[in-house]
Protein backbone atom coordinates (compact mmCIF):
# COMPACT_ATOMS: atom_id res chain seq x y z
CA UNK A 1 2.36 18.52 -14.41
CA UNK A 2 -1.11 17.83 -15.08
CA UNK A 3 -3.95 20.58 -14.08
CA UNK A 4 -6.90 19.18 -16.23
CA UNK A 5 -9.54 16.99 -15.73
CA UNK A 6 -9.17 13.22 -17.66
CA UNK A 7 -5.80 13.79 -18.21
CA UNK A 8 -3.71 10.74 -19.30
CA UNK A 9 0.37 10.53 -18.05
CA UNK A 10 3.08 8.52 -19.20
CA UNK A 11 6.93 8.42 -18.41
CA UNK A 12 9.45 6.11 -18.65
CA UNK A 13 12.46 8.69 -17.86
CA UNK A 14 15.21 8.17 -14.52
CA UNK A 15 13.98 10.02 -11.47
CA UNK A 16 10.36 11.57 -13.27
CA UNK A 17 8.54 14.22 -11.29
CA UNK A 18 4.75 14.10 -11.82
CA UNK A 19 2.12 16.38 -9.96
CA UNK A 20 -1.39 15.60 -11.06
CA UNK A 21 -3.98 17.96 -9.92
CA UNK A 22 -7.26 17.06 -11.66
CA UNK A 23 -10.27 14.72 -11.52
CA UNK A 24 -10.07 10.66 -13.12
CA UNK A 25 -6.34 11.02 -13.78
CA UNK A 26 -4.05 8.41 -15.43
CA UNK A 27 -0.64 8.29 -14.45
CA UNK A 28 1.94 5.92 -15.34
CA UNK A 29 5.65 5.59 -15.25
CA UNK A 30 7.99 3.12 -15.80
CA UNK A 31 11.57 5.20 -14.74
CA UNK A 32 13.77 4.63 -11.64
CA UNK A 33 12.96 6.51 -8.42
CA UNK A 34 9.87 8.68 -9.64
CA UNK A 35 8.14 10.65 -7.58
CA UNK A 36 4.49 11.18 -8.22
CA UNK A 37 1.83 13.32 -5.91
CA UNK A 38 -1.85 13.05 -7.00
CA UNK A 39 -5.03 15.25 -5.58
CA UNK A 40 -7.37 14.34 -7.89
CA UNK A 41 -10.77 11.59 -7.60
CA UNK A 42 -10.66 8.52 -8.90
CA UNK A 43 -7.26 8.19 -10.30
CA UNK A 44 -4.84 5.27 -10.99
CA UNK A 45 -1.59 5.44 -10.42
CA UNK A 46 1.28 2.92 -11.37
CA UNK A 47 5.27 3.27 -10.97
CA UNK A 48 7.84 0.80 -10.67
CA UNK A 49 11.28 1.48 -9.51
CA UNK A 50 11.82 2.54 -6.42
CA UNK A 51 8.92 5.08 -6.56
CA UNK A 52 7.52 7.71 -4.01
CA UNK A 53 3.52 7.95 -4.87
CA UNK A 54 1.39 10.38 -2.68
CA UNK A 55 -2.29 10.53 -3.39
CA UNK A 56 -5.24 12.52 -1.46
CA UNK A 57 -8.06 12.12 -3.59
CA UNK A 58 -10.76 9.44 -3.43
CA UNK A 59 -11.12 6.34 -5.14
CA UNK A 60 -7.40 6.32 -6.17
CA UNK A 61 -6.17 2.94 -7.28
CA UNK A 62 -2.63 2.82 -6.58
CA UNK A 63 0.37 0.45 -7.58
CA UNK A 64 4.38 0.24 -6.94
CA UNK A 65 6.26 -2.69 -7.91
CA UNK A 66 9.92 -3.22 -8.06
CA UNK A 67 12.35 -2.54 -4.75
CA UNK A 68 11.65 -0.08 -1.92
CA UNK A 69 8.60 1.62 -2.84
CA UNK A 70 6.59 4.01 -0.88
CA UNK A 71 2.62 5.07 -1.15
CA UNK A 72 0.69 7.30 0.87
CA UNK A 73 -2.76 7.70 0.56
CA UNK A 74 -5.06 9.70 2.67
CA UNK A 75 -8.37 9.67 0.33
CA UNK A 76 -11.48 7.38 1.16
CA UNK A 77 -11.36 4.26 -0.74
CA UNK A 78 -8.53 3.19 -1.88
CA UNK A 79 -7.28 0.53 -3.68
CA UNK A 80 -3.01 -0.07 -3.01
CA UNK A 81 -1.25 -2.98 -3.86
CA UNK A 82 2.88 -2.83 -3.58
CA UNK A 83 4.74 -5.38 -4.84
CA UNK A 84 7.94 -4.27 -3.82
CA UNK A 85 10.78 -5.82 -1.86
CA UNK A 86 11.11 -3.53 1.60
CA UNK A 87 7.94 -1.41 0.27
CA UNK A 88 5.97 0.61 2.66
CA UNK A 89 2.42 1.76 2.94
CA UNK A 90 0.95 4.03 4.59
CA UNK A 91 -2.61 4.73 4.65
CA UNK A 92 -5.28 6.89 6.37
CA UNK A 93 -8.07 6.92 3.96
CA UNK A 94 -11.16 4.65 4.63
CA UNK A 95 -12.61 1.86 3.71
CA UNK A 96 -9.04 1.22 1.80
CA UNK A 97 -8.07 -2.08 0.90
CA UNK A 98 -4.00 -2.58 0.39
CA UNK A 99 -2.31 -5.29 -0.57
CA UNK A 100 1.33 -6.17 -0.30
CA UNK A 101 2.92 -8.51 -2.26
CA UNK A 102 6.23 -8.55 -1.60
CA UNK A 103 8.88 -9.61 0.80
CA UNK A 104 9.76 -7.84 3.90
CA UNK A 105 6.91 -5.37 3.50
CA UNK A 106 5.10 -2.54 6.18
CA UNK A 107 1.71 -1.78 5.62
CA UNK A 108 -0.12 0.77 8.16
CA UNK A 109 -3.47 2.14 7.89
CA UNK A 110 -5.06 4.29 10.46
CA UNK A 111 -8.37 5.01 8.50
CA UNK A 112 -11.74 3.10 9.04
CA UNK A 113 -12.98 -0.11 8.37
CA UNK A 114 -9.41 -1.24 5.96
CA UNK A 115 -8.38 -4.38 4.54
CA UNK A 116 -5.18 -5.03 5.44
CA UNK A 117 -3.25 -8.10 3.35
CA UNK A 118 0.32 -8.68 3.18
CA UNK A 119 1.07 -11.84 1.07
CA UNK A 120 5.26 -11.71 1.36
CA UNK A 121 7.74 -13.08 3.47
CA UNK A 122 8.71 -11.17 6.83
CA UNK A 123 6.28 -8.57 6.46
CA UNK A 124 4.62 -6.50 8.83
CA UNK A 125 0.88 -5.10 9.33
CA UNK A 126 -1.29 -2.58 11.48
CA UNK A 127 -4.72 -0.95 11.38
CA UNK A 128 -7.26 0.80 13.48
CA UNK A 129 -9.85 -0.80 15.63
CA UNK A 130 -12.83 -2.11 13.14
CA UNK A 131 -10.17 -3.23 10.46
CA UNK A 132 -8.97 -6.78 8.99
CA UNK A 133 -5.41 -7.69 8.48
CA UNK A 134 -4.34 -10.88 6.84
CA UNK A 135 -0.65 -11.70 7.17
CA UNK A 136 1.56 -14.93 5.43
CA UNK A 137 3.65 -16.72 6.81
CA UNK A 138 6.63 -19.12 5.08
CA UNK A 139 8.34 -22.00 6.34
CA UNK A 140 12.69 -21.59 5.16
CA UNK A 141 12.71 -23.24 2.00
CA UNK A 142 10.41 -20.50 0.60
CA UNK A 143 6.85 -22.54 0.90
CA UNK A 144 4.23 -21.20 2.42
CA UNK A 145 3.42 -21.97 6.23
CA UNK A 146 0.25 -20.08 7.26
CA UNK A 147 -1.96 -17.63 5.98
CA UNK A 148 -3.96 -15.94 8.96
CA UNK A 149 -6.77 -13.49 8.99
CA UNK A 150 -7.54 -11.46 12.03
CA UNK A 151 -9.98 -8.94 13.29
CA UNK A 152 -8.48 -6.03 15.18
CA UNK A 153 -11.26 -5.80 17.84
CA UNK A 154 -9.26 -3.60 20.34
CA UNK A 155 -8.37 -6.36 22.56
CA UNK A 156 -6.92 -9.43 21.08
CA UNK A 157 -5.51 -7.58 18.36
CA UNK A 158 -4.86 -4.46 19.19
CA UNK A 159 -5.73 -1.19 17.10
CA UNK A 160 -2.16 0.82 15.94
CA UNK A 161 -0.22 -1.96 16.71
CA UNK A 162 2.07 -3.73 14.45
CA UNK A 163 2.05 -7.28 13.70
CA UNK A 164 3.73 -10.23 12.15
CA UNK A 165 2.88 -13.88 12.02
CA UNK A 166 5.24 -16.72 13.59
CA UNK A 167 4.36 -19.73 14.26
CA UNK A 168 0.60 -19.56 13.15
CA UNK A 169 0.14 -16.58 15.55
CA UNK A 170 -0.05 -12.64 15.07
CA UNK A 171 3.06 -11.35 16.92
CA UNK A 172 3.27 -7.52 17.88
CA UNK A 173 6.77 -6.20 16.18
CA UNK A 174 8.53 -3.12 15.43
């Protein structure tokens, strides 16, 4: 645990368990299914394997590679990339900007004015009214097919509504 301000966290332990409560924190770990929960400003987090991240401060720049990963992020400004097979975002914060990189992916924001990008295979995207999301789309043999940007204006995309793109075309999924 980490109470201070500038604080600086590093792990590479099975199943770590990291609560950050300060301002401009620095938390990384490298061990299978960690589980890290930040309310501080400004702080970067990054985890691989399998991790659980929760953040509520501002500014946080969050990452979680490696399979099944989950973020949540309510603070204003985020930056989230997952590059996780079967990750999942979720994020009410806004003005964030999340990226997925991975296959098979769910990204959902229900703050303000997000970025929305999911750059894998069979992934899936939604956002409020007033947000972008930009979805990929690949043909069987792995190559990529389409890469689409959209504007959910209420109406031909639809706010809280998730998508996927087939055949050129955002798709509403579950």
């Amino acid at each position: 645990d980490a109470f201070y301000d500038y604080s600086n966290i590093s792990s590479s332990g099975i199943s770590a368990r990291i609560t950050s409560v300060g301002l401009m924190q620095n938390i990384s770990t490298s061990g299978y299914c960690s589980r890290i929960i930040s309310h501080g400003h400004d702080v970067n987090v990054a985890s691989v394997g399998m991790a659980m991240i929760y953040s509520d401060g501002e500014h946080a720049g969050l990452y979680a590679g490696w399979a099944e990963s989950k973020i949540a992020s309510i603070g204003d400004n985020a930056n989230i990339c997952i590059n996780s097979i079967r990750g999942y975002v979720n994020s009410c914060g806004s003005d964030a900007r999340i990226m997925s990189a991975e296959n098979m992916s769910t990204i959902e924001s229900t703050g303000e004015n997000a970025l929305v990008m999911s750059a894998g295979h069979n992934t899936k995207a939604r956002a409020k009214v007033g947000s972008w999301i930009v979805l990929t789309e690949y043909e069987n043999n792995g190559k990529i097919k389409c890469v689409k940007a959209e504007y959910v204006d209420g109406e031909r995309i639809k706010g809280n509504t998730l998508y996927r793109l087939v055949d050129g075309e955002f798709v509403e999924t579950k």
